[in-house]
C-alpha atoms as a PDB file:
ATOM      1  CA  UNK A   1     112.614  70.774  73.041  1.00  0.00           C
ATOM      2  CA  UNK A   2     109.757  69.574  70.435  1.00  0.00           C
ATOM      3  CA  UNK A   3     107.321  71.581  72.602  1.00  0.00           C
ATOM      4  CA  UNK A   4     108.882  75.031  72.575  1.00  0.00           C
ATOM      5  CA  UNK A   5     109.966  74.727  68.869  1.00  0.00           C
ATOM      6  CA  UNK A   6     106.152  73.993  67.922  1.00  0.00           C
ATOM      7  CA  UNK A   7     105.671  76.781  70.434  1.00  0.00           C
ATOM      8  CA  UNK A   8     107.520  79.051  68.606  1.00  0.00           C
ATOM      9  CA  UNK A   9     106.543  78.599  65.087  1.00  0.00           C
ATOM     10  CA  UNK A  10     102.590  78.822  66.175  1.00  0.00           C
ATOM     11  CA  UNK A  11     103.518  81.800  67.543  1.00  0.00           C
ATOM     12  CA  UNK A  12     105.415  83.216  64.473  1.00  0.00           C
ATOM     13  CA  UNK A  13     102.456  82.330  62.790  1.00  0.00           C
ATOM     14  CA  UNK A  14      99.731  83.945  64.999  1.00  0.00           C
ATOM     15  CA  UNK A  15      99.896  86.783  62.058  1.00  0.00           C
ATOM     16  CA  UNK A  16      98.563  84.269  59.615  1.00  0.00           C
ATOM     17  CA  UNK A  17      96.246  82.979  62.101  1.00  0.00           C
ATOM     18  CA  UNK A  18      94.279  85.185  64.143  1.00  0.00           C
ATOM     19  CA  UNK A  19      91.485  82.515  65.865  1.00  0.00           C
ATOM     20  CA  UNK A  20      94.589  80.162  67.010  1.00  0.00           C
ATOM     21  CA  UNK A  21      94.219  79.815  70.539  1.00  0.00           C
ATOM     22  CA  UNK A  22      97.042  78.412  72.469  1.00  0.00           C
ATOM     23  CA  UNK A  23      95.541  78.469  75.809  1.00  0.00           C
ATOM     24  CA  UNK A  24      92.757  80.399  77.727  1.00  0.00           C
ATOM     25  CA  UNK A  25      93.154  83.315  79.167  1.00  0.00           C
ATOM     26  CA  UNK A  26      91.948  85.884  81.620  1.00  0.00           C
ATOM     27  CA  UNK A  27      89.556  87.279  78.870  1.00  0.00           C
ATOM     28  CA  UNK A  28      87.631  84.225  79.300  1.00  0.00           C
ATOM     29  CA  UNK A  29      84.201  83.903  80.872  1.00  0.00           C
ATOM     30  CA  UNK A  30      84.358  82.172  84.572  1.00  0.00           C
ATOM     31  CA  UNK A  31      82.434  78.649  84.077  1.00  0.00           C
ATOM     32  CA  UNK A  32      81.209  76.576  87.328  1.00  0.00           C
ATOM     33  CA  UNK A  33      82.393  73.192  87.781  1.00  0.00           C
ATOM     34  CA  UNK A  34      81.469  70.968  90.753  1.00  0.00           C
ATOM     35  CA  UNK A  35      84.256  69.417  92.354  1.00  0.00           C
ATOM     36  CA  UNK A  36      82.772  67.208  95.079  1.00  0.00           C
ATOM     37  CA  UNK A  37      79.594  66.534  96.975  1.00  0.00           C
ATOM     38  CA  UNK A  38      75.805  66.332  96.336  1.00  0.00           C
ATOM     39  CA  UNK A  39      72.896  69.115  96.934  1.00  0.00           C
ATOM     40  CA  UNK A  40      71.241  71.913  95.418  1.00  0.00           C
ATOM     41  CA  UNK A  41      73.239  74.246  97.608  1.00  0.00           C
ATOM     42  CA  UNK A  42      76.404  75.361  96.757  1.00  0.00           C
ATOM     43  CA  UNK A  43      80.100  75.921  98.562  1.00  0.00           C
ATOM     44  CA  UNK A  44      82.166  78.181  96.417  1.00  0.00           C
ATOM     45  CA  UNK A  45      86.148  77.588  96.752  1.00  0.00           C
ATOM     46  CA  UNK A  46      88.368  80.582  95.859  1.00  0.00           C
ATOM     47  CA  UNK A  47      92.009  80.998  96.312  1.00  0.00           C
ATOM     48  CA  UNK A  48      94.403  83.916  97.135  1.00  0.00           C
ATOM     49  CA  UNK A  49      97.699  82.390  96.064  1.00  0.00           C
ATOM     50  CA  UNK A  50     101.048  84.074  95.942  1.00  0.00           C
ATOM     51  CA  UNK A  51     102.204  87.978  95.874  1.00  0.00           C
ATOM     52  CA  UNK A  52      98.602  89.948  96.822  1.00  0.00           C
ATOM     53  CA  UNK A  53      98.483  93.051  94.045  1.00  0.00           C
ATOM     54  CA  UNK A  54      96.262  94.763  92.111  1.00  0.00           C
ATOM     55  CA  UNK A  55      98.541  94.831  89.411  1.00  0.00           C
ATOM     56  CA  UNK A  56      98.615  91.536  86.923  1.00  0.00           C
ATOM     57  CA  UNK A  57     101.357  88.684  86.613  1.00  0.00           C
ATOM     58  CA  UNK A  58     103.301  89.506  83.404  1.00  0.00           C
ATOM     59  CA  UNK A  59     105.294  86.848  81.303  1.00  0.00           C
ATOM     60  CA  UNK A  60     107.105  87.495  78.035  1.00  0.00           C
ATOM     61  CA  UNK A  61     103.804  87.104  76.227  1.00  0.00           C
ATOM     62  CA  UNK A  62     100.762  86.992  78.109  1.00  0.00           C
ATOM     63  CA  UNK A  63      99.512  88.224  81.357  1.00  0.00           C
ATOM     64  CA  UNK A  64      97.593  86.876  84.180  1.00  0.00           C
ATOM     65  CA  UNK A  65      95.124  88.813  86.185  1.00  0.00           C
ATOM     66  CA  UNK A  66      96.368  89.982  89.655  1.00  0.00           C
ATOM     67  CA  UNK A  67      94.727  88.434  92.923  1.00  0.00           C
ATOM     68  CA  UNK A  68      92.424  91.413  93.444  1.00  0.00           C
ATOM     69  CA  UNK A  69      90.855  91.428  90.166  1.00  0.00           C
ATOM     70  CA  UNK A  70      90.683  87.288  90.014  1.00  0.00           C
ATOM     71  CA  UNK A  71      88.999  87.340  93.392  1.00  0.00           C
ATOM     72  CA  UNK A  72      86.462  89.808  93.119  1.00  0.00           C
ATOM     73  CA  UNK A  73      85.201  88.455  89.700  1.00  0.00           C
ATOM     74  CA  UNK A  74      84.774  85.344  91.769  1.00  0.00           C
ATOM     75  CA  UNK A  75      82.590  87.124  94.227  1.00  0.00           C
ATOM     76  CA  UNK A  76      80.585  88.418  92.218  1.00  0.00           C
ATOM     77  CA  UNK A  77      79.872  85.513  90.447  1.00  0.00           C
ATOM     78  CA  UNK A  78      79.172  83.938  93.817  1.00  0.00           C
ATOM     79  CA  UNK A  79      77.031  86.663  94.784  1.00  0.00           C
ATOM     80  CA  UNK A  80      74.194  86.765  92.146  1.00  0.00           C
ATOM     81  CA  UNK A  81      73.368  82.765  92.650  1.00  0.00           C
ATOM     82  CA  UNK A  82      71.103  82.506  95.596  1.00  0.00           C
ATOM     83  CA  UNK A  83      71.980  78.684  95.777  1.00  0.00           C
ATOM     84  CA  UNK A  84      75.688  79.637  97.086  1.00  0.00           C
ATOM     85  CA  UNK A  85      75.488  79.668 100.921  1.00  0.00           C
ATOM     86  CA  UNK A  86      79.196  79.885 101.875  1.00  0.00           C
ATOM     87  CA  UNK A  87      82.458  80.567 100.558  1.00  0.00           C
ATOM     88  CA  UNK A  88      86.153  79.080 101.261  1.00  0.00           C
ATOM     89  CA  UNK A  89      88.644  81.266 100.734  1.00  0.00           C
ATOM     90  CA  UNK A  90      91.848  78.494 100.897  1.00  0.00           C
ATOM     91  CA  UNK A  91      95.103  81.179 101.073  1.00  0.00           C
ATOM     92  CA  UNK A  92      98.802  80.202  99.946  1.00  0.00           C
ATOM     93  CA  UNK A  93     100.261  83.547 100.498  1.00  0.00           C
ATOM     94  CA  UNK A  94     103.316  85.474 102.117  1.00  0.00           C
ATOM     95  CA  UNK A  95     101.256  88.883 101.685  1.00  0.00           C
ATOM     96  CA  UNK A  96     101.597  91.854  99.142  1.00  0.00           C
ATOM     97  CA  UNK A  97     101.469  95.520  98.925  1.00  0.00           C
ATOM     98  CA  UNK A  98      99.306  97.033 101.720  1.00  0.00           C
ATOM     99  CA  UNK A  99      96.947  98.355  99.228  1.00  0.00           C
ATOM    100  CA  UNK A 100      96.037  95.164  97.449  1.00  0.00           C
ATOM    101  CA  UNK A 101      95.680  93.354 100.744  1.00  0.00           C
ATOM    102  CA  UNK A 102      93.404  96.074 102.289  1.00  0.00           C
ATOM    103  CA  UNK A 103      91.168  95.741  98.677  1.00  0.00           C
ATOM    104  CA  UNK A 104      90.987  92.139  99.465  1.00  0.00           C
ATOM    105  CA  UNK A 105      89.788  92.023 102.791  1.00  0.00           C
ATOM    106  CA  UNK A 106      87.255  94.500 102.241  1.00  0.00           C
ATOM    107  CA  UNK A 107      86.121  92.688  99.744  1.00  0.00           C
ATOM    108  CA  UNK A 108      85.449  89.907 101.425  1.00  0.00           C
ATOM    109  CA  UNK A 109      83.919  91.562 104.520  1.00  0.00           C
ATOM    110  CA  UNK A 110      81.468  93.497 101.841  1.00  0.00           C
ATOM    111  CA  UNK A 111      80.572  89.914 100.654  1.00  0.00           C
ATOM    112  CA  UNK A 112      79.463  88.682 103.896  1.00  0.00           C
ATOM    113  CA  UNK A 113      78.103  91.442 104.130  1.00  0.00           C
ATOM    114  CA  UNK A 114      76.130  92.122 100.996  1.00  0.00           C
ATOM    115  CA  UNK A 115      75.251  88.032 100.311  1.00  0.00           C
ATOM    116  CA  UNK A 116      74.964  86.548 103.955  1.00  0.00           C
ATOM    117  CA  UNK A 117      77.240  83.887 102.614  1.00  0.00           C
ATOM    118  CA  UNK A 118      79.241  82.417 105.129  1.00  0.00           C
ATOM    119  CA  UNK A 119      82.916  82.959 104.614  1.00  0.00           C
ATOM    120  CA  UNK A 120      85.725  80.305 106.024  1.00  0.00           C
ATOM    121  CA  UNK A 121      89.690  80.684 105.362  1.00  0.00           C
ATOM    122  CA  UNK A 122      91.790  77.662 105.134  1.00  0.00           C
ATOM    123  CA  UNK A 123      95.647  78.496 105.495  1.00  0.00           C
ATOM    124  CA  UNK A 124      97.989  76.225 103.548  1.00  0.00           C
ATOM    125  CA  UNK A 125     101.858  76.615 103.732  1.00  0.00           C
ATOM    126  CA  UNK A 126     101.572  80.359 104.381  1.00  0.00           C
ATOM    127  CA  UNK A 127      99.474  82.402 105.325  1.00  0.00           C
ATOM    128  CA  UNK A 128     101.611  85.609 106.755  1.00  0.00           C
ATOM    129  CA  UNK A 129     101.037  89.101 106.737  1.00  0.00           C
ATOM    130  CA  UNK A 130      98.758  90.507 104.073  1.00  0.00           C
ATOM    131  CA  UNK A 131      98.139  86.718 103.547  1.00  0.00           C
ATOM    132  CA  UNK A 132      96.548  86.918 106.863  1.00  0.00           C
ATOM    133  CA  UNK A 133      94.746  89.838 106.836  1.00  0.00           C
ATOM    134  CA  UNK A 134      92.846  87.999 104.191  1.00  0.00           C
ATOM    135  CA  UNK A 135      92.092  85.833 106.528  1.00  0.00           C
ATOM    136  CA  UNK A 136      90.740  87.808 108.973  1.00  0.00           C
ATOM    137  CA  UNK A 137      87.397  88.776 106.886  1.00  0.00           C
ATOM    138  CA  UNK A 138      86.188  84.945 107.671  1.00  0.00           C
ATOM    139  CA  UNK A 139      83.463  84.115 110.386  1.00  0.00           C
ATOM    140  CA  UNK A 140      86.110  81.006 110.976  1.00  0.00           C
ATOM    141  CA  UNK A 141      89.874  80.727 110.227  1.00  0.00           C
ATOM    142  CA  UNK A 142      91.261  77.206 109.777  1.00  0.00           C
ATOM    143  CA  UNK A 143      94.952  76.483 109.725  1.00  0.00           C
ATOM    144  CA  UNK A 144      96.563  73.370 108.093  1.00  0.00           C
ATOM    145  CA  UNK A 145      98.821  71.324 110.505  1.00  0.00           C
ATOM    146  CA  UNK A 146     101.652  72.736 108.657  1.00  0.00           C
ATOM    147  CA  UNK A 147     100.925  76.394 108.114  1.00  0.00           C
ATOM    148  CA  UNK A 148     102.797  79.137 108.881  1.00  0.00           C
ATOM    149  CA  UNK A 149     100.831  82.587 109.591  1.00  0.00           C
ATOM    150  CA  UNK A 150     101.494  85.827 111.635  1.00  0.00           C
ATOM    151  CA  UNK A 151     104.048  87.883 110.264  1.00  0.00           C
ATOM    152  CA  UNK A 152     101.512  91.181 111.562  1.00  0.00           C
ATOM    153  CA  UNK A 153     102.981  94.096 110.478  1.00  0.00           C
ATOM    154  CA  UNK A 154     104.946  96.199 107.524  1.00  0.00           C
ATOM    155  CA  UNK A 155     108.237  96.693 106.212  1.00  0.00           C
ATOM    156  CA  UNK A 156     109.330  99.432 104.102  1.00  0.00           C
ATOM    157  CA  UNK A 157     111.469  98.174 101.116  1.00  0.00           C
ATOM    158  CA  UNK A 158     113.696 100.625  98.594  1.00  0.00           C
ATOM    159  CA  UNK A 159     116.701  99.610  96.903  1.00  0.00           C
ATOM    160  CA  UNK A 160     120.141 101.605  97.171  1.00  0.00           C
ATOM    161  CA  UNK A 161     122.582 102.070  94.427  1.00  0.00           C
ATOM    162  CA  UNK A 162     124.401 104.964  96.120  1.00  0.00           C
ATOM    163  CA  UNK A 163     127.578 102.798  96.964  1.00  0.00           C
ATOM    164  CA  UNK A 164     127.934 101.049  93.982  1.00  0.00           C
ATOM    165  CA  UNK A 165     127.488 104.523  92.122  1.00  0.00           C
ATOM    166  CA  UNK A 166     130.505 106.005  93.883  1.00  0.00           C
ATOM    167  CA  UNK A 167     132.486 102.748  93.341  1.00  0.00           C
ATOM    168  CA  UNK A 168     131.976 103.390  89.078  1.00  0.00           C
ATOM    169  CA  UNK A 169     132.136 107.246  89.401  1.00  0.00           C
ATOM    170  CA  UNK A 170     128.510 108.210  88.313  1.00  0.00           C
ATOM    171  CA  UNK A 171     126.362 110.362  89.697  1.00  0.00           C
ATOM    172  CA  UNK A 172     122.574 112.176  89.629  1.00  0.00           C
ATOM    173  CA  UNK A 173     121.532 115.345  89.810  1.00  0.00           C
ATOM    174  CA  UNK A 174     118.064 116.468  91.546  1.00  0.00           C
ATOM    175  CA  UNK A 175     116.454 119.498  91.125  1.00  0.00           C
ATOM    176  CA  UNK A 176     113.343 119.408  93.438  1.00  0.00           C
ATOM    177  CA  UNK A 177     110.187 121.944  94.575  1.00  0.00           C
ATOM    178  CA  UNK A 178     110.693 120.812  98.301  1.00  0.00           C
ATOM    179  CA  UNK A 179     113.360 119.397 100.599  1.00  0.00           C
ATOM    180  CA  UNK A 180     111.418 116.300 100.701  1.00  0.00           C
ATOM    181  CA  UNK A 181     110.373 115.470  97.428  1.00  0.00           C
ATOM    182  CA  UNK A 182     112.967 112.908  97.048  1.00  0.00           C
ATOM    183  CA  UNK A 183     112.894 110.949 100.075  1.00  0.00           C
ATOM    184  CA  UNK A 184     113.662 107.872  99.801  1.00  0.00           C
ATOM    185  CA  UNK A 185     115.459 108.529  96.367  1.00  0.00           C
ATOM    186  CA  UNK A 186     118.218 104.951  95.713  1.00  0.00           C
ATOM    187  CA  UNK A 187     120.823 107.741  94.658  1.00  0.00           C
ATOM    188  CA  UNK A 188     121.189 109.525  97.839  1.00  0.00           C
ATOM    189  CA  UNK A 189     121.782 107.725 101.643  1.00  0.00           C
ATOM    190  CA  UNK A 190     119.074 108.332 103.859  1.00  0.00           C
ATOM    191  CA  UNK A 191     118.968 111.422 106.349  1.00  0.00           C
ATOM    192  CA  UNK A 192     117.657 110.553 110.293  1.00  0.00           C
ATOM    193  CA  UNK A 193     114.775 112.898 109.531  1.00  0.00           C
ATOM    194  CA  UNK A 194     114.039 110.578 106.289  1.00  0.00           C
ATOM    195  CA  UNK A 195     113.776 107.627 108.331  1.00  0.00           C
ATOM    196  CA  UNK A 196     111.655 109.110 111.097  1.00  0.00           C
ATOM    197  CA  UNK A 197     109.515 110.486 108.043  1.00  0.00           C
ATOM    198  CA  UNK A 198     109.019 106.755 106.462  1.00  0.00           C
ATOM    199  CA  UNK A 199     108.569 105.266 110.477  1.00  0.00           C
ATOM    200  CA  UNK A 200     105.584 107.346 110.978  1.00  0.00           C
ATOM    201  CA  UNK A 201     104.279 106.399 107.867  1.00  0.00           C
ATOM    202  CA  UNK A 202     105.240 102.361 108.450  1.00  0.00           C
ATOM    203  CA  UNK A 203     104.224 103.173 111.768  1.00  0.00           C
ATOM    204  CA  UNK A 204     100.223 104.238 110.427  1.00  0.00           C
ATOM    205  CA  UNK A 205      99.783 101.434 108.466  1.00  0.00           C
ATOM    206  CA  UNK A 206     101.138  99.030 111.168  1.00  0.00           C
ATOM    207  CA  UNK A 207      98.509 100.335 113.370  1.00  0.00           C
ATOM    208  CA  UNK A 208      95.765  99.865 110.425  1.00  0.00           C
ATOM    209  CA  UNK A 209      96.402  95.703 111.074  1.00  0.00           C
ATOM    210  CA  UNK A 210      96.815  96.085 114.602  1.00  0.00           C
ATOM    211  CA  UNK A 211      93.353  97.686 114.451  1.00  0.00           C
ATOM    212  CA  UNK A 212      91.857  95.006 112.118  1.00  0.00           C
ATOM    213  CA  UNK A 213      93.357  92.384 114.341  1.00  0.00           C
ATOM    214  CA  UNK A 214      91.843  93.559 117.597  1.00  0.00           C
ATOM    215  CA  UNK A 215      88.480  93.772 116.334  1.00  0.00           C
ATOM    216  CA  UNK A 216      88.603  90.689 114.129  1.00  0.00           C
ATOM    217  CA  UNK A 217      89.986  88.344 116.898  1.00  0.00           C
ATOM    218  CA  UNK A 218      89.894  90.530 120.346  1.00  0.00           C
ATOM    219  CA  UNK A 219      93.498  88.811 121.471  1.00  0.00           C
ATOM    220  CA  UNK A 220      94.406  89.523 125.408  1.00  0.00           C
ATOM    221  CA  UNK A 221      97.084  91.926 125.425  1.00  0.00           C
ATOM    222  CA  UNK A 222      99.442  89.789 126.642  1.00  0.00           C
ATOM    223  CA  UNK A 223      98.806  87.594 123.229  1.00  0.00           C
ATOM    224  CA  UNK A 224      98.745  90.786 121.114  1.00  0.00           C
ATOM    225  CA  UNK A 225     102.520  91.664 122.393  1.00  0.00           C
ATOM    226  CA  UNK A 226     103.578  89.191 120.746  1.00  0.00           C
ATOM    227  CA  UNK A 227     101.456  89.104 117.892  1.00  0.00           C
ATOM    228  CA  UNK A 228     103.089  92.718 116.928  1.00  0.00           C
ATOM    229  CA  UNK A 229     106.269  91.714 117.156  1.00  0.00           C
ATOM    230  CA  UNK A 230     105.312  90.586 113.094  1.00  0.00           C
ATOM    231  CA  UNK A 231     107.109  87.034 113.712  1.00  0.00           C
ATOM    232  CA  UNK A 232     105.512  83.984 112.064  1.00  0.00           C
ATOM    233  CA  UNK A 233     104.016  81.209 113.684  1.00  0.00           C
ATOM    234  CA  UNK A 234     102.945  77.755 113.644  1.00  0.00           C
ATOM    235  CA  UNK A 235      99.299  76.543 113.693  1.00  0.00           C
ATOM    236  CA  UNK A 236      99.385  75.673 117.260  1.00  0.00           C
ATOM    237  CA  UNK A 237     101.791  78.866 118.446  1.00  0.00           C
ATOM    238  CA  UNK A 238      98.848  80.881 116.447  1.00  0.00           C
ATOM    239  CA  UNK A 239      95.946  79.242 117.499  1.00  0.00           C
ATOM    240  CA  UNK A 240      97.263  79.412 121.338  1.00  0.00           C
ATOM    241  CA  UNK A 241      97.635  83.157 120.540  1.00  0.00           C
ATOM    242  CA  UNK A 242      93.994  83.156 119.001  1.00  0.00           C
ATOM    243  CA  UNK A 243      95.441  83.709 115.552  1.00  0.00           C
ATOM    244  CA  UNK A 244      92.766  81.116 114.509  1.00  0.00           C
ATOM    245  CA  UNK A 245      90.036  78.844 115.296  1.00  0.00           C
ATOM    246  CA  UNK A 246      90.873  75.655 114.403  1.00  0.00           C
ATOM    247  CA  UNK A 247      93.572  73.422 112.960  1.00  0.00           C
ATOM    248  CA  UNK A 248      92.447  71.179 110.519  1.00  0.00           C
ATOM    249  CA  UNK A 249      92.162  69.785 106.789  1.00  0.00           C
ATOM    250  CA  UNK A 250      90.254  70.794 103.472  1.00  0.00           C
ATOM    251  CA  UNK A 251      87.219  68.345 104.783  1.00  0.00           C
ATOM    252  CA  UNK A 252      87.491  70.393 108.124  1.00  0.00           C
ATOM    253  CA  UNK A 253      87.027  73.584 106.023  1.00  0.00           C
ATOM    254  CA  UNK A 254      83.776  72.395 103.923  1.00  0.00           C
ATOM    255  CA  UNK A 255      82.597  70.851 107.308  1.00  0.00           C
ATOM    256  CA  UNK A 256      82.544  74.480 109.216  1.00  0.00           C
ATOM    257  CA  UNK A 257      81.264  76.027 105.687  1.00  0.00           C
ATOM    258  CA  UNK A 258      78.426  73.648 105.921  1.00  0.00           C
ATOM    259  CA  UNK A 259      77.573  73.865 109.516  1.00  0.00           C
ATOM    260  CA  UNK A 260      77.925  77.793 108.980  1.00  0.00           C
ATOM    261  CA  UNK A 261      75.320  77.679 106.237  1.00  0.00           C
ATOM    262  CA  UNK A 262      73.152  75.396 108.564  1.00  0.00           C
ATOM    263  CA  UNK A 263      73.054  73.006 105.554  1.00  0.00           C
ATOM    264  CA  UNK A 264      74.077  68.914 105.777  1.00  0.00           C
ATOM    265  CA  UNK A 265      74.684  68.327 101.989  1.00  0.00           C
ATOM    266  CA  UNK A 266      76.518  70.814  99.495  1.00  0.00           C
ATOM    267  CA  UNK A 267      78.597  70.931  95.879  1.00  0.00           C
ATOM    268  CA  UNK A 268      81.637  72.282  96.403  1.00  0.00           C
ATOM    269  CA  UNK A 269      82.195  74.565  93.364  1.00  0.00           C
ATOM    270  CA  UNK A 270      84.651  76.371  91.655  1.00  0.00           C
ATOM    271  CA  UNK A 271      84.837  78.872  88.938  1.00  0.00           C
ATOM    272  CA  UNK A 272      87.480  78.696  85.836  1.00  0.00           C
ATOM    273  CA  UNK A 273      88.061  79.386  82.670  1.00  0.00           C
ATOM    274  CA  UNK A 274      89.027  75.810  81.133  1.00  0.00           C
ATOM    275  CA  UNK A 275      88.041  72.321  82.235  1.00  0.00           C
ATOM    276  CA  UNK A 276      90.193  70.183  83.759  1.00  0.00           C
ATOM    277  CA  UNK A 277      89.987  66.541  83.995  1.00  0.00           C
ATOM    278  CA  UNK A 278      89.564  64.407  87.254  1.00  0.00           C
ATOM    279  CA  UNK A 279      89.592  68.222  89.142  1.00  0.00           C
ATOM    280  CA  UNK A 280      89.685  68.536  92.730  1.00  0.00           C
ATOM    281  CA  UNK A 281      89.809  71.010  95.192  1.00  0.00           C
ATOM    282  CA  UNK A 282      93.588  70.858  95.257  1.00  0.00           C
ATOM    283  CA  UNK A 283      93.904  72.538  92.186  1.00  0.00           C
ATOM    284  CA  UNK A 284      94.768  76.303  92.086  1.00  0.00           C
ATOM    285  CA  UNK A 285      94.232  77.402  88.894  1.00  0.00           C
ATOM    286  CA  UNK A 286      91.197  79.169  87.298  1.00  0.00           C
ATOM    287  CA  UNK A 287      92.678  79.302  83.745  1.00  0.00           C
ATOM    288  CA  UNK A 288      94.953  76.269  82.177  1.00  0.00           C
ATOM    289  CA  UNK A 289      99.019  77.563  82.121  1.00  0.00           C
ATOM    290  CA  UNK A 290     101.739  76.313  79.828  1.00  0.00           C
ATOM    291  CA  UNK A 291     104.494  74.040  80.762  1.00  0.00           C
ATOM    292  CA  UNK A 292     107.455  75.572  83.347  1.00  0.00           C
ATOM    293  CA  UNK A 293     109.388  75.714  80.402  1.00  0.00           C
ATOM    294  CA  UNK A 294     107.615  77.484  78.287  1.00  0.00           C
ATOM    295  CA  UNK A 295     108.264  80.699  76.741  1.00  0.00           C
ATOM    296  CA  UNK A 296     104.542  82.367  76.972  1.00  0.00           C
ATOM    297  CA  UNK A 297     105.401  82.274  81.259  1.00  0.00           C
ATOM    298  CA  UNK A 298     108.539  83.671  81.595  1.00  0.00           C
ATOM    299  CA  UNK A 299     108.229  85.789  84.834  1.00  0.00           C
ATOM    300  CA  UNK A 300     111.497  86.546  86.711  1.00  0.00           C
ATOM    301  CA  UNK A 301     110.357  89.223  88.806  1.00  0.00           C
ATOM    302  CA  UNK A 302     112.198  87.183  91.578  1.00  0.00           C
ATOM    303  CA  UNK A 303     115.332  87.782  90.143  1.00  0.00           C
ATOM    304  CA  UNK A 304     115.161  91.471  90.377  1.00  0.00           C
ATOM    305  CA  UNK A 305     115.783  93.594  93.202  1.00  0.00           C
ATOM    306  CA  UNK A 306     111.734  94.147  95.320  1.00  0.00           C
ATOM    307  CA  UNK A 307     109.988  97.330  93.746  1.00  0.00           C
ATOM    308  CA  UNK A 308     110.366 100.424  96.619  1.00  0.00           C
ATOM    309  CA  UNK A 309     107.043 100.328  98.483  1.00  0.00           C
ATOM    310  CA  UNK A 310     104.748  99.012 101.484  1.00  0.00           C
ATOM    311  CA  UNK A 311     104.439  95.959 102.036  1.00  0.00           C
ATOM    312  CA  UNK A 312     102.533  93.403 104.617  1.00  0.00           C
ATOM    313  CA  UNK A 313     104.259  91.211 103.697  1.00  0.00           C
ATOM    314  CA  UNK A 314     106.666  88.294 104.645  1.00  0.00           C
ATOM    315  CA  UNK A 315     109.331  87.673 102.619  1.00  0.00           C
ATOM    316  CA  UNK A 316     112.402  85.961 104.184  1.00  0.00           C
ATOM    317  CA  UNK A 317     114.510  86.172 100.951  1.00  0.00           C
ATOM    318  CA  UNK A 318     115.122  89.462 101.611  1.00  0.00           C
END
């Protein structure tokens, strides 16, 4: 209670104080800190965590940058130091919008790419749908013991309020320049020849991972039949399926990045925007975030219903 009432008078004050700075933000430069090991070369830890977008992660009063913006600011960082010889991208993700996960795994490839970094994903609880088609830009994908990845495919998601608008007598009015121009529209139930029109279209973009998939991983087709099926699946299930290379722990990951790189000592590094004491390469964060409780990280975007769109994305909530 003492924190968010000193919380809210320094913010009532912020008029009178202009250079008060609560906590650091995205606008902050990305600093290096070394967070184990010894060597002039360098392994750079990133990490994709949560909802993939392009889009940022708004609270009541502050913002934080969206995963495709944080990432790539980390590659390029990573790029222009010639002592970096491999990247590990450790993912915590259930996926996104198509878009954003598309962005992020060509990212990465152009990295390879571009730098001739080697690039190694480490799955931790999830790493499903768009979360793995992150993964599938790295020359080796681990997965932790306990991970749960798969989940190839897309779902379609629009709310309807067409029921509950005939239960309290309201109603809207279209006026449109083509039959189809609100398809998909909450107000109105969907026609068959609306949901063949949205299939074809889920149907595309399903065939856009199937595509990365096959070339990424070349799975028999026997394996890839029930890859497409979009169910998750545990490390072993995936790495039976060919899903991934190996099961293993954070060590395991710097281990491959190392023998990738063809060099026997290297700093593991990561970029931030605040210092934090004892750090390790547990810790998520790039920028330090108030408490759970505080007012300046409000987000309930959990609580409302999911924003119409594409998604690869795994999501059993809904």
């Amino acid at each position: 209670m003492r924190y968010m009432i000193l919380v809210l008078i320094l913010v009532t004050a912020w008029g009178c104080a202009p250079k008060l700075k609560l906590f650091s933000s995205a606008t902050d430069p990305l600093a290096e800190y070394t967070l184990q090991g010894e060597g002039d070369a360098k392994i750079v830890l990133v990490n994709v965590n949560g909802f993939l977008q392009d889009q940022p992660s708004k609270g009541l009063l502050r913002s934080k940058p969206g995963a495709v913006q944080e990432l790539v600011s980390q590659l390029r960082r990573a790029a222009k130091d010639e002592a970096v010889k491999a990247v590990v991208v450790k993912i915590n993700s259930p996926g996104g919008t198509t878009t954003a996960s598309d962005i992020i795994y060509r990212e990465l490839m152009k990295h390879r790419e571009k730098t001739g970094q080697a690039v190694v994903a480490l799955m931790m609880d999830v790493a499903a749908s768009g979360g793995y088609y992150t993964a599938l830009a790295a020359d080796t994908i681990i997965a932790h013991p306990t991970t749960l990845t798969g989940s190839v495919g897309v779902i379609f998601v629009r709310p309807k309020v067409v029921g509950l608008m005939d239960k309290i007598g309201v109603d809207v009015e279209v006026s449109k320049s083509g039959e189809d121009k609100d398809m998909g529209s909450p107000f109105s139930p969907a026609t068959e020849k609306e949901r063949k029109l949205f299939q074809d279209i889920i149907d595309d973009m399903a065939a856009r991972f199937y595509a990365v998939v096959r070339e990424r991983r070349q799975p028999t087709e026997q394996a890839f039949a029930t890859i497409r099926t979009a169910r998750v699946f545990t490390a072993a299930q995936a790495k039976q399926l060919g899903l991934v290379d190996k099961i293993g722990y954070m060590d395991d990951a710097f281990a491959e990045a190392r023998k990738l790189a063809k060099v026997d000592e290297a700093r593991v590094v990561a970029y931030r925007r605040d210092q934090y004491p004892d750090d390790n390469p547990y810790n998520t964060m790039s920028a330090a975030e108030p408490g759970k409780a505080s007012l300046l990280n409000v987000e309930a975007g959990h609580l409302l219903p999911p924003k119409a769109g594409f998604y690869y994305l795994w999501n059993p909530g809904w």
